[in-house]
ModelCIF file with pLDDT and N, C-alpha, C, O atoms, coordinates in Angstrom:
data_MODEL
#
_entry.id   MODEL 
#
_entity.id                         1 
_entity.type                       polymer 
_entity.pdbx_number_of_molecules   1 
#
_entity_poly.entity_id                      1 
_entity_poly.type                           'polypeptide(L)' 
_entity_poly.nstd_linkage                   no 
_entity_poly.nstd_monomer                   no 
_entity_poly.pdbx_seq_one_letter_code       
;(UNK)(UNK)(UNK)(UNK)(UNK)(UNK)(UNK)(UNK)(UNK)(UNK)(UNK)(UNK)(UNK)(UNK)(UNK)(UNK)
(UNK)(UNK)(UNK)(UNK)(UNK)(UNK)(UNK)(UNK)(UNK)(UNK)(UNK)(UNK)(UNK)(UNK)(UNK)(UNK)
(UNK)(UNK)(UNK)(UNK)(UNK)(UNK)(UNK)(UNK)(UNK)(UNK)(UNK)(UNK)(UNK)(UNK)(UNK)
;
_entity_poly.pdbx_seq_one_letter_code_can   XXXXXXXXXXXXXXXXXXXXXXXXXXXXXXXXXXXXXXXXXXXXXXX 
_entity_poly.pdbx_strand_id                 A 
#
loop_
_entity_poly_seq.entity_id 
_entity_poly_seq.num 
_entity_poly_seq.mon_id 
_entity_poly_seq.hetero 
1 1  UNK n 
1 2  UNK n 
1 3  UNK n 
1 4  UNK n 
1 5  UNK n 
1 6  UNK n 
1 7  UNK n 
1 8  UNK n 
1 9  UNK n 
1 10 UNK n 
1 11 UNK n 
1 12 UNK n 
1 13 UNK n 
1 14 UNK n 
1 15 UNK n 
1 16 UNK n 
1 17 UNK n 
1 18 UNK n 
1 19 UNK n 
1 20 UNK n 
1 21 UNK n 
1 22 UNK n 
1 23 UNK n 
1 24 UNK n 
1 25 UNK n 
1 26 UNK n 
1 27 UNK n 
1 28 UNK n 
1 29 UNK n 
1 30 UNK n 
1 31 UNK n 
1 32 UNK n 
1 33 UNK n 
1 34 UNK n 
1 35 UNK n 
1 36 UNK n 
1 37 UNK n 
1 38 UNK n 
1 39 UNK n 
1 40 UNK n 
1 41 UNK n 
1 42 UNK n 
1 43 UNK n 
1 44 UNK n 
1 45 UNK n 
1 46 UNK n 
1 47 UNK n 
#
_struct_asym.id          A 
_struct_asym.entity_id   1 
#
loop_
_ma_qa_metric.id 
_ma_qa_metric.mode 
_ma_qa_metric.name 
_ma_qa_metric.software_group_id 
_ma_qa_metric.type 
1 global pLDDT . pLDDT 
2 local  pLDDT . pLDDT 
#
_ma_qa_metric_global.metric_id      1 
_ma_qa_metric_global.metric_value   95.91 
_ma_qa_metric_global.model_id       1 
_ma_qa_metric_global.ordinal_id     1 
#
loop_
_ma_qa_metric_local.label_asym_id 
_ma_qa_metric_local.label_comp_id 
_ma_qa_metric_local.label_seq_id 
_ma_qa_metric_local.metric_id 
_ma_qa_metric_local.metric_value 
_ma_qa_metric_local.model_id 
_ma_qa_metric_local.ordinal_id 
A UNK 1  2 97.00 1 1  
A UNK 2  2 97.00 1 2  
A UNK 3  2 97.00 1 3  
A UNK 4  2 97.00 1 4  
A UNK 5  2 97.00 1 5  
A UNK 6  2 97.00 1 6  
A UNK 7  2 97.00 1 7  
A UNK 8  2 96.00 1 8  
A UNK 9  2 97.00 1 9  
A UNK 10 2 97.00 1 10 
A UNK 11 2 97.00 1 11 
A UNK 12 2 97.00 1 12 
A UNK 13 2 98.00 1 13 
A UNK 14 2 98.00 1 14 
A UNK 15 2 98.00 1 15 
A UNK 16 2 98.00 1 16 
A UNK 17 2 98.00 1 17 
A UNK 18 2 98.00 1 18 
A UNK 19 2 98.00 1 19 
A UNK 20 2 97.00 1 20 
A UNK 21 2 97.00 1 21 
A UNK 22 2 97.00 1 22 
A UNK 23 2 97.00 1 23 
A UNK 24 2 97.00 1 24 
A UNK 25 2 97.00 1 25 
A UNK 26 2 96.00 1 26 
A UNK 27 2 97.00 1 27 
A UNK 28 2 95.00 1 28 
A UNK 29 2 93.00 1 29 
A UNK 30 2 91.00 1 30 
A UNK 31 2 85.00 1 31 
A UNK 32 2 84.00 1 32 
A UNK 33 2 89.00 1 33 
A UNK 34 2 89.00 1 34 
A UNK 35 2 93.00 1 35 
A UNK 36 2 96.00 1 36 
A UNK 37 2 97.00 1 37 
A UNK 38 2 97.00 1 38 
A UNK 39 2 96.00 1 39 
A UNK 40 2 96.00 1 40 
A UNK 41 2 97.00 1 41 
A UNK 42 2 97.00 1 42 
A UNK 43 2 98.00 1 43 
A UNK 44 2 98.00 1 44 
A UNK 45 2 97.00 1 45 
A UNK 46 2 98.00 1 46 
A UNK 47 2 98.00 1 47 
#
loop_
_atom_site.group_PDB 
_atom_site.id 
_atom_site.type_symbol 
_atom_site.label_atom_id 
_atom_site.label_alt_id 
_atom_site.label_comp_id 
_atom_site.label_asym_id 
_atom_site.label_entity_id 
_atom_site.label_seq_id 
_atom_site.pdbx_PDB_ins_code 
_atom_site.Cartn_x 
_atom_site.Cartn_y 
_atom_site.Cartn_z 
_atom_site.occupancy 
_atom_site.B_iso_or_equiv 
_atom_site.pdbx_formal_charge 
_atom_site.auth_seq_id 
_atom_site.auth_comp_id 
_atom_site.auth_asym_id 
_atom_site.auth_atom_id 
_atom_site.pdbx_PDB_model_num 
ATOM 1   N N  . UNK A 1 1  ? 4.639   -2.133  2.264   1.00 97.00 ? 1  UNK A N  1 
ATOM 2   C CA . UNK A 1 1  ? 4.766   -2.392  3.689   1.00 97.00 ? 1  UNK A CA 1 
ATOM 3   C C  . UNK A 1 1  ? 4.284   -3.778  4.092   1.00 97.00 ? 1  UNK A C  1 
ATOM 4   O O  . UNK A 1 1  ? 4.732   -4.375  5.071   1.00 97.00 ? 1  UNK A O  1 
ATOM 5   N N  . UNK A 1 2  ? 3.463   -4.196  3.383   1.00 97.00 ? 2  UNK A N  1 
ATOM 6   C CA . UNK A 1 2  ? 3.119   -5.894  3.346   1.00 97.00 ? 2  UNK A CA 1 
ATOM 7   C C  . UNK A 1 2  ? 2.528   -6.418  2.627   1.00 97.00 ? 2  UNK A C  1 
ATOM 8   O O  . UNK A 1 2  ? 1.831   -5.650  1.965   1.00 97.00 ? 2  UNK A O  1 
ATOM 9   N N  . UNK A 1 3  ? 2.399   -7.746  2.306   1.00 97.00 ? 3  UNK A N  1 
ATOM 10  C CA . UNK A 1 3  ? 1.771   -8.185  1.331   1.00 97.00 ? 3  UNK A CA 1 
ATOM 11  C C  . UNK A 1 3  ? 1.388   -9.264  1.589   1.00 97.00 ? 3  UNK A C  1 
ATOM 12  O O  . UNK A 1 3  ? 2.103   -9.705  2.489   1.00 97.00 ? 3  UNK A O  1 
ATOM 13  N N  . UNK A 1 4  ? 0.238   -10.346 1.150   1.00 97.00 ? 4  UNK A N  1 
ATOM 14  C CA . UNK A 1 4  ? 0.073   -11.550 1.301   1.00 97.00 ? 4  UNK A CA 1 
ATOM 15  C C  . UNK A 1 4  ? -0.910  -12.217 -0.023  1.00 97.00 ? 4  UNK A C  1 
ATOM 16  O O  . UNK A 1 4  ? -1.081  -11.444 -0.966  1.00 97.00 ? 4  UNK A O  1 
ATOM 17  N N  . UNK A 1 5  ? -1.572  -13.643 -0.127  1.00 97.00 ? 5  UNK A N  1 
ATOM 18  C CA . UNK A 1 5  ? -1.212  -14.551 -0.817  1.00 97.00 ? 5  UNK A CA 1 
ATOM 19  C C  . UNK A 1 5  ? -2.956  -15.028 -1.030  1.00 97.00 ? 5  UNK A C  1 
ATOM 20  O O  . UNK A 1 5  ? -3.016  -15.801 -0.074  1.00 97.00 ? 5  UNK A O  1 
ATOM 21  N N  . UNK A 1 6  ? -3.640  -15.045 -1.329  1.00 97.00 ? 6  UNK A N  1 
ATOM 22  C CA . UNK A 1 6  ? -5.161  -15.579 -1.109  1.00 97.00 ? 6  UNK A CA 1 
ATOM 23  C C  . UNK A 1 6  ? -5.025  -17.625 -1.720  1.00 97.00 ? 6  UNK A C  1 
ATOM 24  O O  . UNK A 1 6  ? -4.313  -18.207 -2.538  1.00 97.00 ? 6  UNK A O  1 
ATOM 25  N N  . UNK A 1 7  ? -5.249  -17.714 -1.528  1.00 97.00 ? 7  UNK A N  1 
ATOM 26  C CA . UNK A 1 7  ? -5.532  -19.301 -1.442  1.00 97.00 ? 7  UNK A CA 1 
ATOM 27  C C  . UNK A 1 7  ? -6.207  -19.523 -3.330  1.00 97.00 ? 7  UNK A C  1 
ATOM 28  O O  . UNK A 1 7  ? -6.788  -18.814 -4.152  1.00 97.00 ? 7  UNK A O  1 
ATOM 29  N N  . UNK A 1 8  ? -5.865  -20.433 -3.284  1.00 96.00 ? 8  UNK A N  1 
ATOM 30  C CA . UNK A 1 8  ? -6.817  -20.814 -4.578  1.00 96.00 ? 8  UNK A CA 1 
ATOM 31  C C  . UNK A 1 8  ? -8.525  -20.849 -5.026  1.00 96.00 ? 8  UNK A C  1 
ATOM 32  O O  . UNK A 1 8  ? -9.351  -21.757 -4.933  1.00 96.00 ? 8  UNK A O  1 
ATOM 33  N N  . UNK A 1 9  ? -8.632  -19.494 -5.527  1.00 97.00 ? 9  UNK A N  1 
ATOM 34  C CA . UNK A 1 9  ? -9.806  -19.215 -5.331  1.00 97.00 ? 9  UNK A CA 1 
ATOM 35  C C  . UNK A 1 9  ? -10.887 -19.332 -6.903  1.00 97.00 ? 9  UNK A C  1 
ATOM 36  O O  . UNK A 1 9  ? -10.808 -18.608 -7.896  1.00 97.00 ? 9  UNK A O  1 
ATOM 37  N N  . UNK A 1 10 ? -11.884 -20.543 -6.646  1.00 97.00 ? 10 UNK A N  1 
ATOM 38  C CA . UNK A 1 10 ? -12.871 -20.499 -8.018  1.00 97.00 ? 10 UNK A CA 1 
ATOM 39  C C  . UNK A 1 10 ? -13.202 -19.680 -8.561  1.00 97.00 ? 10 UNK A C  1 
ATOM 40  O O  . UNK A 1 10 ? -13.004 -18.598 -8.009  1.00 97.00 ? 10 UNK A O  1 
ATOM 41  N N  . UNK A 1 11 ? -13.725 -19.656 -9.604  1.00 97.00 ? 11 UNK A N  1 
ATOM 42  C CA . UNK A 1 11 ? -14.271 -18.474 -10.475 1.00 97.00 ? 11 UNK A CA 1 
ATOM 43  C C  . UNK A 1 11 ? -15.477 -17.863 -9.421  1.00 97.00 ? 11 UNK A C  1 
ATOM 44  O O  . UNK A 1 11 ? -15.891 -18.778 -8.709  1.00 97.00 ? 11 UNK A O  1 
ATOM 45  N N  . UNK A 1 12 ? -16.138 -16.574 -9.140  1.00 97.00 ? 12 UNK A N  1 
ATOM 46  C CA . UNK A 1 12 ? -16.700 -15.754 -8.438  1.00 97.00 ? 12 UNK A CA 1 
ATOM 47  C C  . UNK A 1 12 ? -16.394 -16.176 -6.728  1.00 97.00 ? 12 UNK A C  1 
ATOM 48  O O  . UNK A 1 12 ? -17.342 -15.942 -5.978  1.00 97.00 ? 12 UNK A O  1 
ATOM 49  N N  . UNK A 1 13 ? -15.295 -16.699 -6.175  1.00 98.00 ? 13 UNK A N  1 
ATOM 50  C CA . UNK A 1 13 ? -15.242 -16.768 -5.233  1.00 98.00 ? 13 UNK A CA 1 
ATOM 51  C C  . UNK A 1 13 ? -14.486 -16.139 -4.619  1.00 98.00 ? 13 UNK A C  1 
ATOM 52  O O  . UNK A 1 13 ? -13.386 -16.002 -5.154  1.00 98.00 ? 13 UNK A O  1 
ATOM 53  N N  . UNK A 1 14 ? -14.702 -15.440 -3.178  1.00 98.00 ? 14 UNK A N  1 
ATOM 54  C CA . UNK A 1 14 ? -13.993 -14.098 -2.691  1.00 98.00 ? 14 UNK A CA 1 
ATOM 55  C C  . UNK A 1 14 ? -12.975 -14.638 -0.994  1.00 98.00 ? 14 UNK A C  1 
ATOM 56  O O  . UNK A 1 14 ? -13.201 -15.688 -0.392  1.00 98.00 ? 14 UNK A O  1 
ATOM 57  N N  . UNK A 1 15 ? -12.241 -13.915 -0.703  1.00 98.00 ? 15 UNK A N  1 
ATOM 58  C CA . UNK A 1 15 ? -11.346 -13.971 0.385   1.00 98.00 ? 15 UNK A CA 1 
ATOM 59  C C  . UNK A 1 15 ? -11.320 -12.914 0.687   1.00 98.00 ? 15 UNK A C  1 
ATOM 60  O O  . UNK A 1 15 ? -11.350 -11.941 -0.067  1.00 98.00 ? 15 UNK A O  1 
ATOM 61  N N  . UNK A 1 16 ? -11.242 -12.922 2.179   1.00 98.00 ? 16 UNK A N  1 
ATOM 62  C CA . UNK A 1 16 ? -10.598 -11.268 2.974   1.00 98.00 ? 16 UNK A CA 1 
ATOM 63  C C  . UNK A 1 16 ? -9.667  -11.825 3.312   1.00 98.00 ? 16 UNK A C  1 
ATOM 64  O O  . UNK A 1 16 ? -9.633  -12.928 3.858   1.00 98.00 ? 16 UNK A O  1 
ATOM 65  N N  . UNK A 1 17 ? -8.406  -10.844 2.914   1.00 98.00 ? 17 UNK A N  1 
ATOM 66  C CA . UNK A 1 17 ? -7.114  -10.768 2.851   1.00 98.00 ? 17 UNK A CA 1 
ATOM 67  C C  . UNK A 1 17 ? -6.755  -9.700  4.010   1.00 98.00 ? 17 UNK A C  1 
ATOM 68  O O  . UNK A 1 17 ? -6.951  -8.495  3.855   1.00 98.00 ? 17 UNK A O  1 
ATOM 69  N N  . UNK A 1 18 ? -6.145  -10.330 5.330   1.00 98.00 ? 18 UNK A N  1 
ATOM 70  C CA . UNK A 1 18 ? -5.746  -9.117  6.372   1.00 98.00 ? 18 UNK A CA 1 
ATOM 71  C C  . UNK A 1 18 ? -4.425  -9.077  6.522   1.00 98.00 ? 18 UNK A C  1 
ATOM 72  O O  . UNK A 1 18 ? -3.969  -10.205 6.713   1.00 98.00 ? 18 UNK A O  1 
ATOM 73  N N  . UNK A 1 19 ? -3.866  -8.485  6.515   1.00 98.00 ? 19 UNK A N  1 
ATOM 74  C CA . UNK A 1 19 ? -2.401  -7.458  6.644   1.00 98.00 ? 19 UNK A CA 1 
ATOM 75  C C  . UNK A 1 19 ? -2.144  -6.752  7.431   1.00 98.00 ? 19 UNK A C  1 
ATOM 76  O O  . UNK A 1 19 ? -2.980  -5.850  7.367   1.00 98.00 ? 19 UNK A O  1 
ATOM 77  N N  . UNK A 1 20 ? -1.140  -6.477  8.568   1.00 97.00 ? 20 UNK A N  1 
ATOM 78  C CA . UNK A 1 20 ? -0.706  -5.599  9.588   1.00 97.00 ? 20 UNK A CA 1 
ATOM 79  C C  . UNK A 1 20 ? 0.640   -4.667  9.419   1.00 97.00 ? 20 UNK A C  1 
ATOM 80  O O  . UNK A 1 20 ? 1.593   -5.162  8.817   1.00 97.00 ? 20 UNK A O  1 
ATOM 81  N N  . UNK A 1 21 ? 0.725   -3.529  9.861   1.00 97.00 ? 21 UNK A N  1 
ATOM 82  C CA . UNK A 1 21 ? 1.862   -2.881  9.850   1.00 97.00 ? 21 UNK A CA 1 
ATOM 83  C C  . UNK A 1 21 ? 1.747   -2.571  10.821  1.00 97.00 ? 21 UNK A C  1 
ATOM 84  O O  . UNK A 1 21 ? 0.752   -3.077  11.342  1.00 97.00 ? 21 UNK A O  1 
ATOM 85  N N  . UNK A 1 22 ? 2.630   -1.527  11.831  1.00 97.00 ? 22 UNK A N  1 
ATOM 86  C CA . UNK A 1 22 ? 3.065   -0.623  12.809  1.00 97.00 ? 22 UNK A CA 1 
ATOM 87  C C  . UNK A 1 22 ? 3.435   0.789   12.401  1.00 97.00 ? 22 UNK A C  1 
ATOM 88  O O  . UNK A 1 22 ? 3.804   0.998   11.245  1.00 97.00 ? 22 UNK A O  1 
ATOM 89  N N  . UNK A 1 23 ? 3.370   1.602   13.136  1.00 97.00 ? 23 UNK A N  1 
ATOM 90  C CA . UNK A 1 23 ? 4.157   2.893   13.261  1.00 97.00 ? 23 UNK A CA 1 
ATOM 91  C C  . UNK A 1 23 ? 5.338   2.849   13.028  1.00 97.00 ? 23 UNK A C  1 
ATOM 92  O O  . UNK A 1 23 ? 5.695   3.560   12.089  1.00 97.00 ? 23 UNK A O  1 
ATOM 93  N N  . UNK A 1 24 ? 6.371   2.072   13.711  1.00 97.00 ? 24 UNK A N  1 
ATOM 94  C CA . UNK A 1 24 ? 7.587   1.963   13.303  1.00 97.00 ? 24 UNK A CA 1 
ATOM 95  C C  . UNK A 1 24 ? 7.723   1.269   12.161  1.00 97.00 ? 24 UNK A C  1 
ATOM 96  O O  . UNK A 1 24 ? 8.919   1.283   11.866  1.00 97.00 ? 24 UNK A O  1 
ATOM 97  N N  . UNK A 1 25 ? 6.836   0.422   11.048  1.00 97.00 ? 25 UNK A N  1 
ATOM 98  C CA . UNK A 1 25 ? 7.696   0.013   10.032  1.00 97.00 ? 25 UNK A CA 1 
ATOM 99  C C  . UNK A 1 25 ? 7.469   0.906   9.090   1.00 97.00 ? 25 UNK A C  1 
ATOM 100 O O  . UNK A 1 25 ? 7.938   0.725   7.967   1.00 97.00 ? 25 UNK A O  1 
ATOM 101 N N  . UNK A 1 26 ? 6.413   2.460   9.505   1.00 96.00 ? 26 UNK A N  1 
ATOM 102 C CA . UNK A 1 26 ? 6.067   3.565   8.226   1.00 96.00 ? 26 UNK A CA 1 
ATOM 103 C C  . UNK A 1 26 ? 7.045   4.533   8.247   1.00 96.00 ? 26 UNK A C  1 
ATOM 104 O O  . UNK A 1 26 ? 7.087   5.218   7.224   1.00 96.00 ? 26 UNK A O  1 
ATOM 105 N N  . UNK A 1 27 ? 8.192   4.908   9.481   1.00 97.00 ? 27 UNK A N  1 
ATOM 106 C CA . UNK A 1 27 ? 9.069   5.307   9.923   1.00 97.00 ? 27 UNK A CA 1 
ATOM 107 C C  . UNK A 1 27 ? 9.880   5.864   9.153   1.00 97.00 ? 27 UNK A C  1 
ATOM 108 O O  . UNK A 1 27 ? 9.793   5.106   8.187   1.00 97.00 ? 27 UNK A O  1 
ATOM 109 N N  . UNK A 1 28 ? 10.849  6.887   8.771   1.00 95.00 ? 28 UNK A N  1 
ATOM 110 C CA . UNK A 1 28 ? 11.604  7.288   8.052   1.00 95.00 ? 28 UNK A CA 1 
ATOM 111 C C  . UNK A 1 28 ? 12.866  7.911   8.917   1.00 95.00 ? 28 UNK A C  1 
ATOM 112 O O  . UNK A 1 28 ? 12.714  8.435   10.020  1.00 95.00 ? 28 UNK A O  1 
ATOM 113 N N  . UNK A 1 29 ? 14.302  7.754   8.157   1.00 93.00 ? 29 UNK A N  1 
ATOM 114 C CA . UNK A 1 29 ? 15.166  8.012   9.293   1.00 93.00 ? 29 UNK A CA 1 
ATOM 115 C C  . UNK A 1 29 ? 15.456  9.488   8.926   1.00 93.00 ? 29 UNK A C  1 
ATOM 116 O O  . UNK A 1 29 ? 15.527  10.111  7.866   1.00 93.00 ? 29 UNK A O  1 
ATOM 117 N N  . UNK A 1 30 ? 15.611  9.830   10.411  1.00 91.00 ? 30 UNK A N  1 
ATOM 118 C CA . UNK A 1 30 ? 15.815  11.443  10.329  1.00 91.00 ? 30 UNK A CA 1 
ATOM 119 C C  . UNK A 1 30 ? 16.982  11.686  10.742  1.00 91.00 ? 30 UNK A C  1 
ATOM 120 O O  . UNK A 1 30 ? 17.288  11.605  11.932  1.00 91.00 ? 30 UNK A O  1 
ATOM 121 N N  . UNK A 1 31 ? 18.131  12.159  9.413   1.00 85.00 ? 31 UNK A N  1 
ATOM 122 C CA . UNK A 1 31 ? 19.703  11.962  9.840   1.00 85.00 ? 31 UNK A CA 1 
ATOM 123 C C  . UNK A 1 31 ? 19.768  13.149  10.818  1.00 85.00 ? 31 UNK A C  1 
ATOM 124 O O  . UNK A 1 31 ? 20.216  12.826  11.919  1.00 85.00 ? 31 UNK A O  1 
ATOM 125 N N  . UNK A 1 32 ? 19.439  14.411  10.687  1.00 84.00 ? 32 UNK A N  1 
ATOM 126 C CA . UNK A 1 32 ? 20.034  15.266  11.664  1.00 84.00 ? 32 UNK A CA 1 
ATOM 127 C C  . UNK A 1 32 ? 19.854  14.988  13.095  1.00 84.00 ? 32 UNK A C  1 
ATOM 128 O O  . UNK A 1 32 ? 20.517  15.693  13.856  1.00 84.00 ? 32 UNK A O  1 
ATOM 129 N N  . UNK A 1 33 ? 18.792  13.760  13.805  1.00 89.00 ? 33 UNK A N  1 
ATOM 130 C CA . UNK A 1 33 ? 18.497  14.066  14.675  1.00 89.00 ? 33 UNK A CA 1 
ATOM 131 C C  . UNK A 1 33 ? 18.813  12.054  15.271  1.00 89.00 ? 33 UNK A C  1 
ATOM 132 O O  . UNK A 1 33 ? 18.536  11.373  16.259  1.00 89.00 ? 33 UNK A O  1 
ATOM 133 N N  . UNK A 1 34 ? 19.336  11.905  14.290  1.00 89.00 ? 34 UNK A N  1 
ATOM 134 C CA . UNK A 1 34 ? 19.572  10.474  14.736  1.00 89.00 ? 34 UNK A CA 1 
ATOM 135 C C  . UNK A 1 34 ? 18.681  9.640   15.354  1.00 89.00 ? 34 UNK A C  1 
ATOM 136 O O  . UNK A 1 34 ? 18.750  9.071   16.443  1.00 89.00 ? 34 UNK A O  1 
ATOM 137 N N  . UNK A 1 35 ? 17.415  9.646   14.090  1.00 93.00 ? 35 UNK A N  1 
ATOM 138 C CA . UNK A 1 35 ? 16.333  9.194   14.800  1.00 93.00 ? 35 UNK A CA 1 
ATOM 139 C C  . UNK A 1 35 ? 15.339  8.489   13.700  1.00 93.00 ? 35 UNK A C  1 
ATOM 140 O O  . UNK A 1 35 ? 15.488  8.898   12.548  1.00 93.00 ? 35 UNK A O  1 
ATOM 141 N N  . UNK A 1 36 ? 14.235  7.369   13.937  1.00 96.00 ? 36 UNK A N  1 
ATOM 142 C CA . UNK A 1 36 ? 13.764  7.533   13.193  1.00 96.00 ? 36 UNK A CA 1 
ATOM 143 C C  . UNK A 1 36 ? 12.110  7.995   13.190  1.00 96.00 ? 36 UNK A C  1 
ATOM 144 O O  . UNK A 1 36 ? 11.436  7.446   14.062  1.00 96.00 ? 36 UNK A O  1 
ATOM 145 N N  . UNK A 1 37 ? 11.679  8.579   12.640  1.00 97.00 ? 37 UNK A N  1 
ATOM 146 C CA . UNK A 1 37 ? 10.545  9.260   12.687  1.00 97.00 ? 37 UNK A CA 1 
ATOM 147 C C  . UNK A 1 37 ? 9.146   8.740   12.314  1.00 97.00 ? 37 UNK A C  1 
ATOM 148 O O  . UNK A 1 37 ? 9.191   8.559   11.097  1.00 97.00 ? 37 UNK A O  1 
ATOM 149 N N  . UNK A 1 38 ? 7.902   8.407   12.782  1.00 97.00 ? 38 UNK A N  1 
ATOM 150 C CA . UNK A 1 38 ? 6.714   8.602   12.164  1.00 97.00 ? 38 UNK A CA 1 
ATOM 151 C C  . UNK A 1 38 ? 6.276   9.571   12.380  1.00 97.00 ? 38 UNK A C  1 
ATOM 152 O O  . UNK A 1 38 ? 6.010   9.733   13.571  1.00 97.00 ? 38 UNK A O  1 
ATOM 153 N N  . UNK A 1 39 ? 5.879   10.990  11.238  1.00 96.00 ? 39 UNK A N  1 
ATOM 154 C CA . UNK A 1 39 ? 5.401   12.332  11.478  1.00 96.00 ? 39 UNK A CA 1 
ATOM 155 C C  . UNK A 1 39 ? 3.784   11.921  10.999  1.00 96.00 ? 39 UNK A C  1 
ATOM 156 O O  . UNK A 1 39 ? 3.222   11.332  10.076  1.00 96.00 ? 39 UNK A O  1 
ATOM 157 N N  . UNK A 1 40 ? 3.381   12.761  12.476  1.00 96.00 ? 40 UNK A N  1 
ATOM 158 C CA . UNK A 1 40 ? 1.924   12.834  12.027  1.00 96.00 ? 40 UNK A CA 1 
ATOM 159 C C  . UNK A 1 40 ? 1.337   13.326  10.974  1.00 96.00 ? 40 UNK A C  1 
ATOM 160 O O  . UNK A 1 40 ? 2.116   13.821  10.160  1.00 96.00 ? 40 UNK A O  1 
ATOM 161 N N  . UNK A 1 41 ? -0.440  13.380  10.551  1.00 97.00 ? 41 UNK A N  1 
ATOM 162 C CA . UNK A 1 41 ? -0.480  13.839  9.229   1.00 97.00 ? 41 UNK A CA 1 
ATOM 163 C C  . UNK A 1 41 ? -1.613  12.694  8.700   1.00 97.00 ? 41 UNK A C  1 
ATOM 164 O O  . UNK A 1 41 ? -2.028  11.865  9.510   1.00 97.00 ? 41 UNK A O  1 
ATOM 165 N N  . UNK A 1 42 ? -2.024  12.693  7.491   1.00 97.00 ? 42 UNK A N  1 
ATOM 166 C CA . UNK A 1 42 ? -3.018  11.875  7.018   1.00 97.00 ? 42 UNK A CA 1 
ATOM 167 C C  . UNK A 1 42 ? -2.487  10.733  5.947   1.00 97.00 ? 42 UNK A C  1 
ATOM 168 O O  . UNK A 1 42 ? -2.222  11.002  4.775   1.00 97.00 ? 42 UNK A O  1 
ATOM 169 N N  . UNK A 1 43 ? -2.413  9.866   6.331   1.00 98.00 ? 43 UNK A N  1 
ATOM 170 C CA . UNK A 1 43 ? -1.557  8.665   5.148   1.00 98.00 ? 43 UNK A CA 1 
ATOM 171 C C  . UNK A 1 43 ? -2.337  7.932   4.367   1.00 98.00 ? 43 UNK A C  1 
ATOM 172 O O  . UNK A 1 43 ? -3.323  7.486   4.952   1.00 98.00 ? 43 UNK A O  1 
ATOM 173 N N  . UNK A 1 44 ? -2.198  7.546   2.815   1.00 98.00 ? 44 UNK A N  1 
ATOM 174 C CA . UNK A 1 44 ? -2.505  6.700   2.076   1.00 98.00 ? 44 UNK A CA 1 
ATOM 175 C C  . UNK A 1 44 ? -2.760  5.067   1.967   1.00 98.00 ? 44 UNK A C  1 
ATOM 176 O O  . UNK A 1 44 ? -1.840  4.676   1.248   1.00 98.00 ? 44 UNK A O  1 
ATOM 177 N N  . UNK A 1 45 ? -3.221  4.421   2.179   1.00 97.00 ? 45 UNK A N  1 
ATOM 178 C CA . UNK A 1 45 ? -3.341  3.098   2.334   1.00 97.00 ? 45 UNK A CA 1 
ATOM 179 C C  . UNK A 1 45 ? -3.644  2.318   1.151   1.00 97.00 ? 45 UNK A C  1 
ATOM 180 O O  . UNK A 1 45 ? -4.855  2.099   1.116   1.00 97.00 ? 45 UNK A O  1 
ATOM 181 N N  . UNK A 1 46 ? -2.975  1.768   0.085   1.00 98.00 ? 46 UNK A N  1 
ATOM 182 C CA . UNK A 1 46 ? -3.291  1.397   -1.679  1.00 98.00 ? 46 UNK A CA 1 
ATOM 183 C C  . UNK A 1 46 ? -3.034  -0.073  -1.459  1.00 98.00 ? 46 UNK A C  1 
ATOM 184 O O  . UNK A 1 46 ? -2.061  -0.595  -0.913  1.00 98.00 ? 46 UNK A O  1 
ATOM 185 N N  . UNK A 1 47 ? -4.496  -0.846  -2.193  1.00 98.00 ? 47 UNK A N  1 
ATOM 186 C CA . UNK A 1 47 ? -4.021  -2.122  -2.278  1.00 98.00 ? 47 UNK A CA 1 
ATOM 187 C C  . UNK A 1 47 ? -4.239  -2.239  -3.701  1.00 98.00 ? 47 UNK A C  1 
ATOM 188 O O  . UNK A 1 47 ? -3.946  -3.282  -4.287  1.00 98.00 ? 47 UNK A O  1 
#
């Protein structure tokens, strides 16, 4: 759902890396109802 790029980073040196999504880009289309859906529920977040 997104991804990004950390800068050139020295040996033991750290970056916070921030990333945004929405509701609509976790969305899935729901053919019977001609729609597309975010269903509630508990979601995974993996970096």
């Amino acid at each position: 759902k997104a991804f990004g790029k950390t800068r050139e980073l020295k040996p033991g040196e750290s970056e916070i890396i921030k990333l945004q999504f929405t509701d609509y880009d976790i969305a899935s289309f729901d053919e019977n109802n001609s729609q597309w859906l975010t269903s509630k529920g508990k979601y995974l977040l993996s970096f």
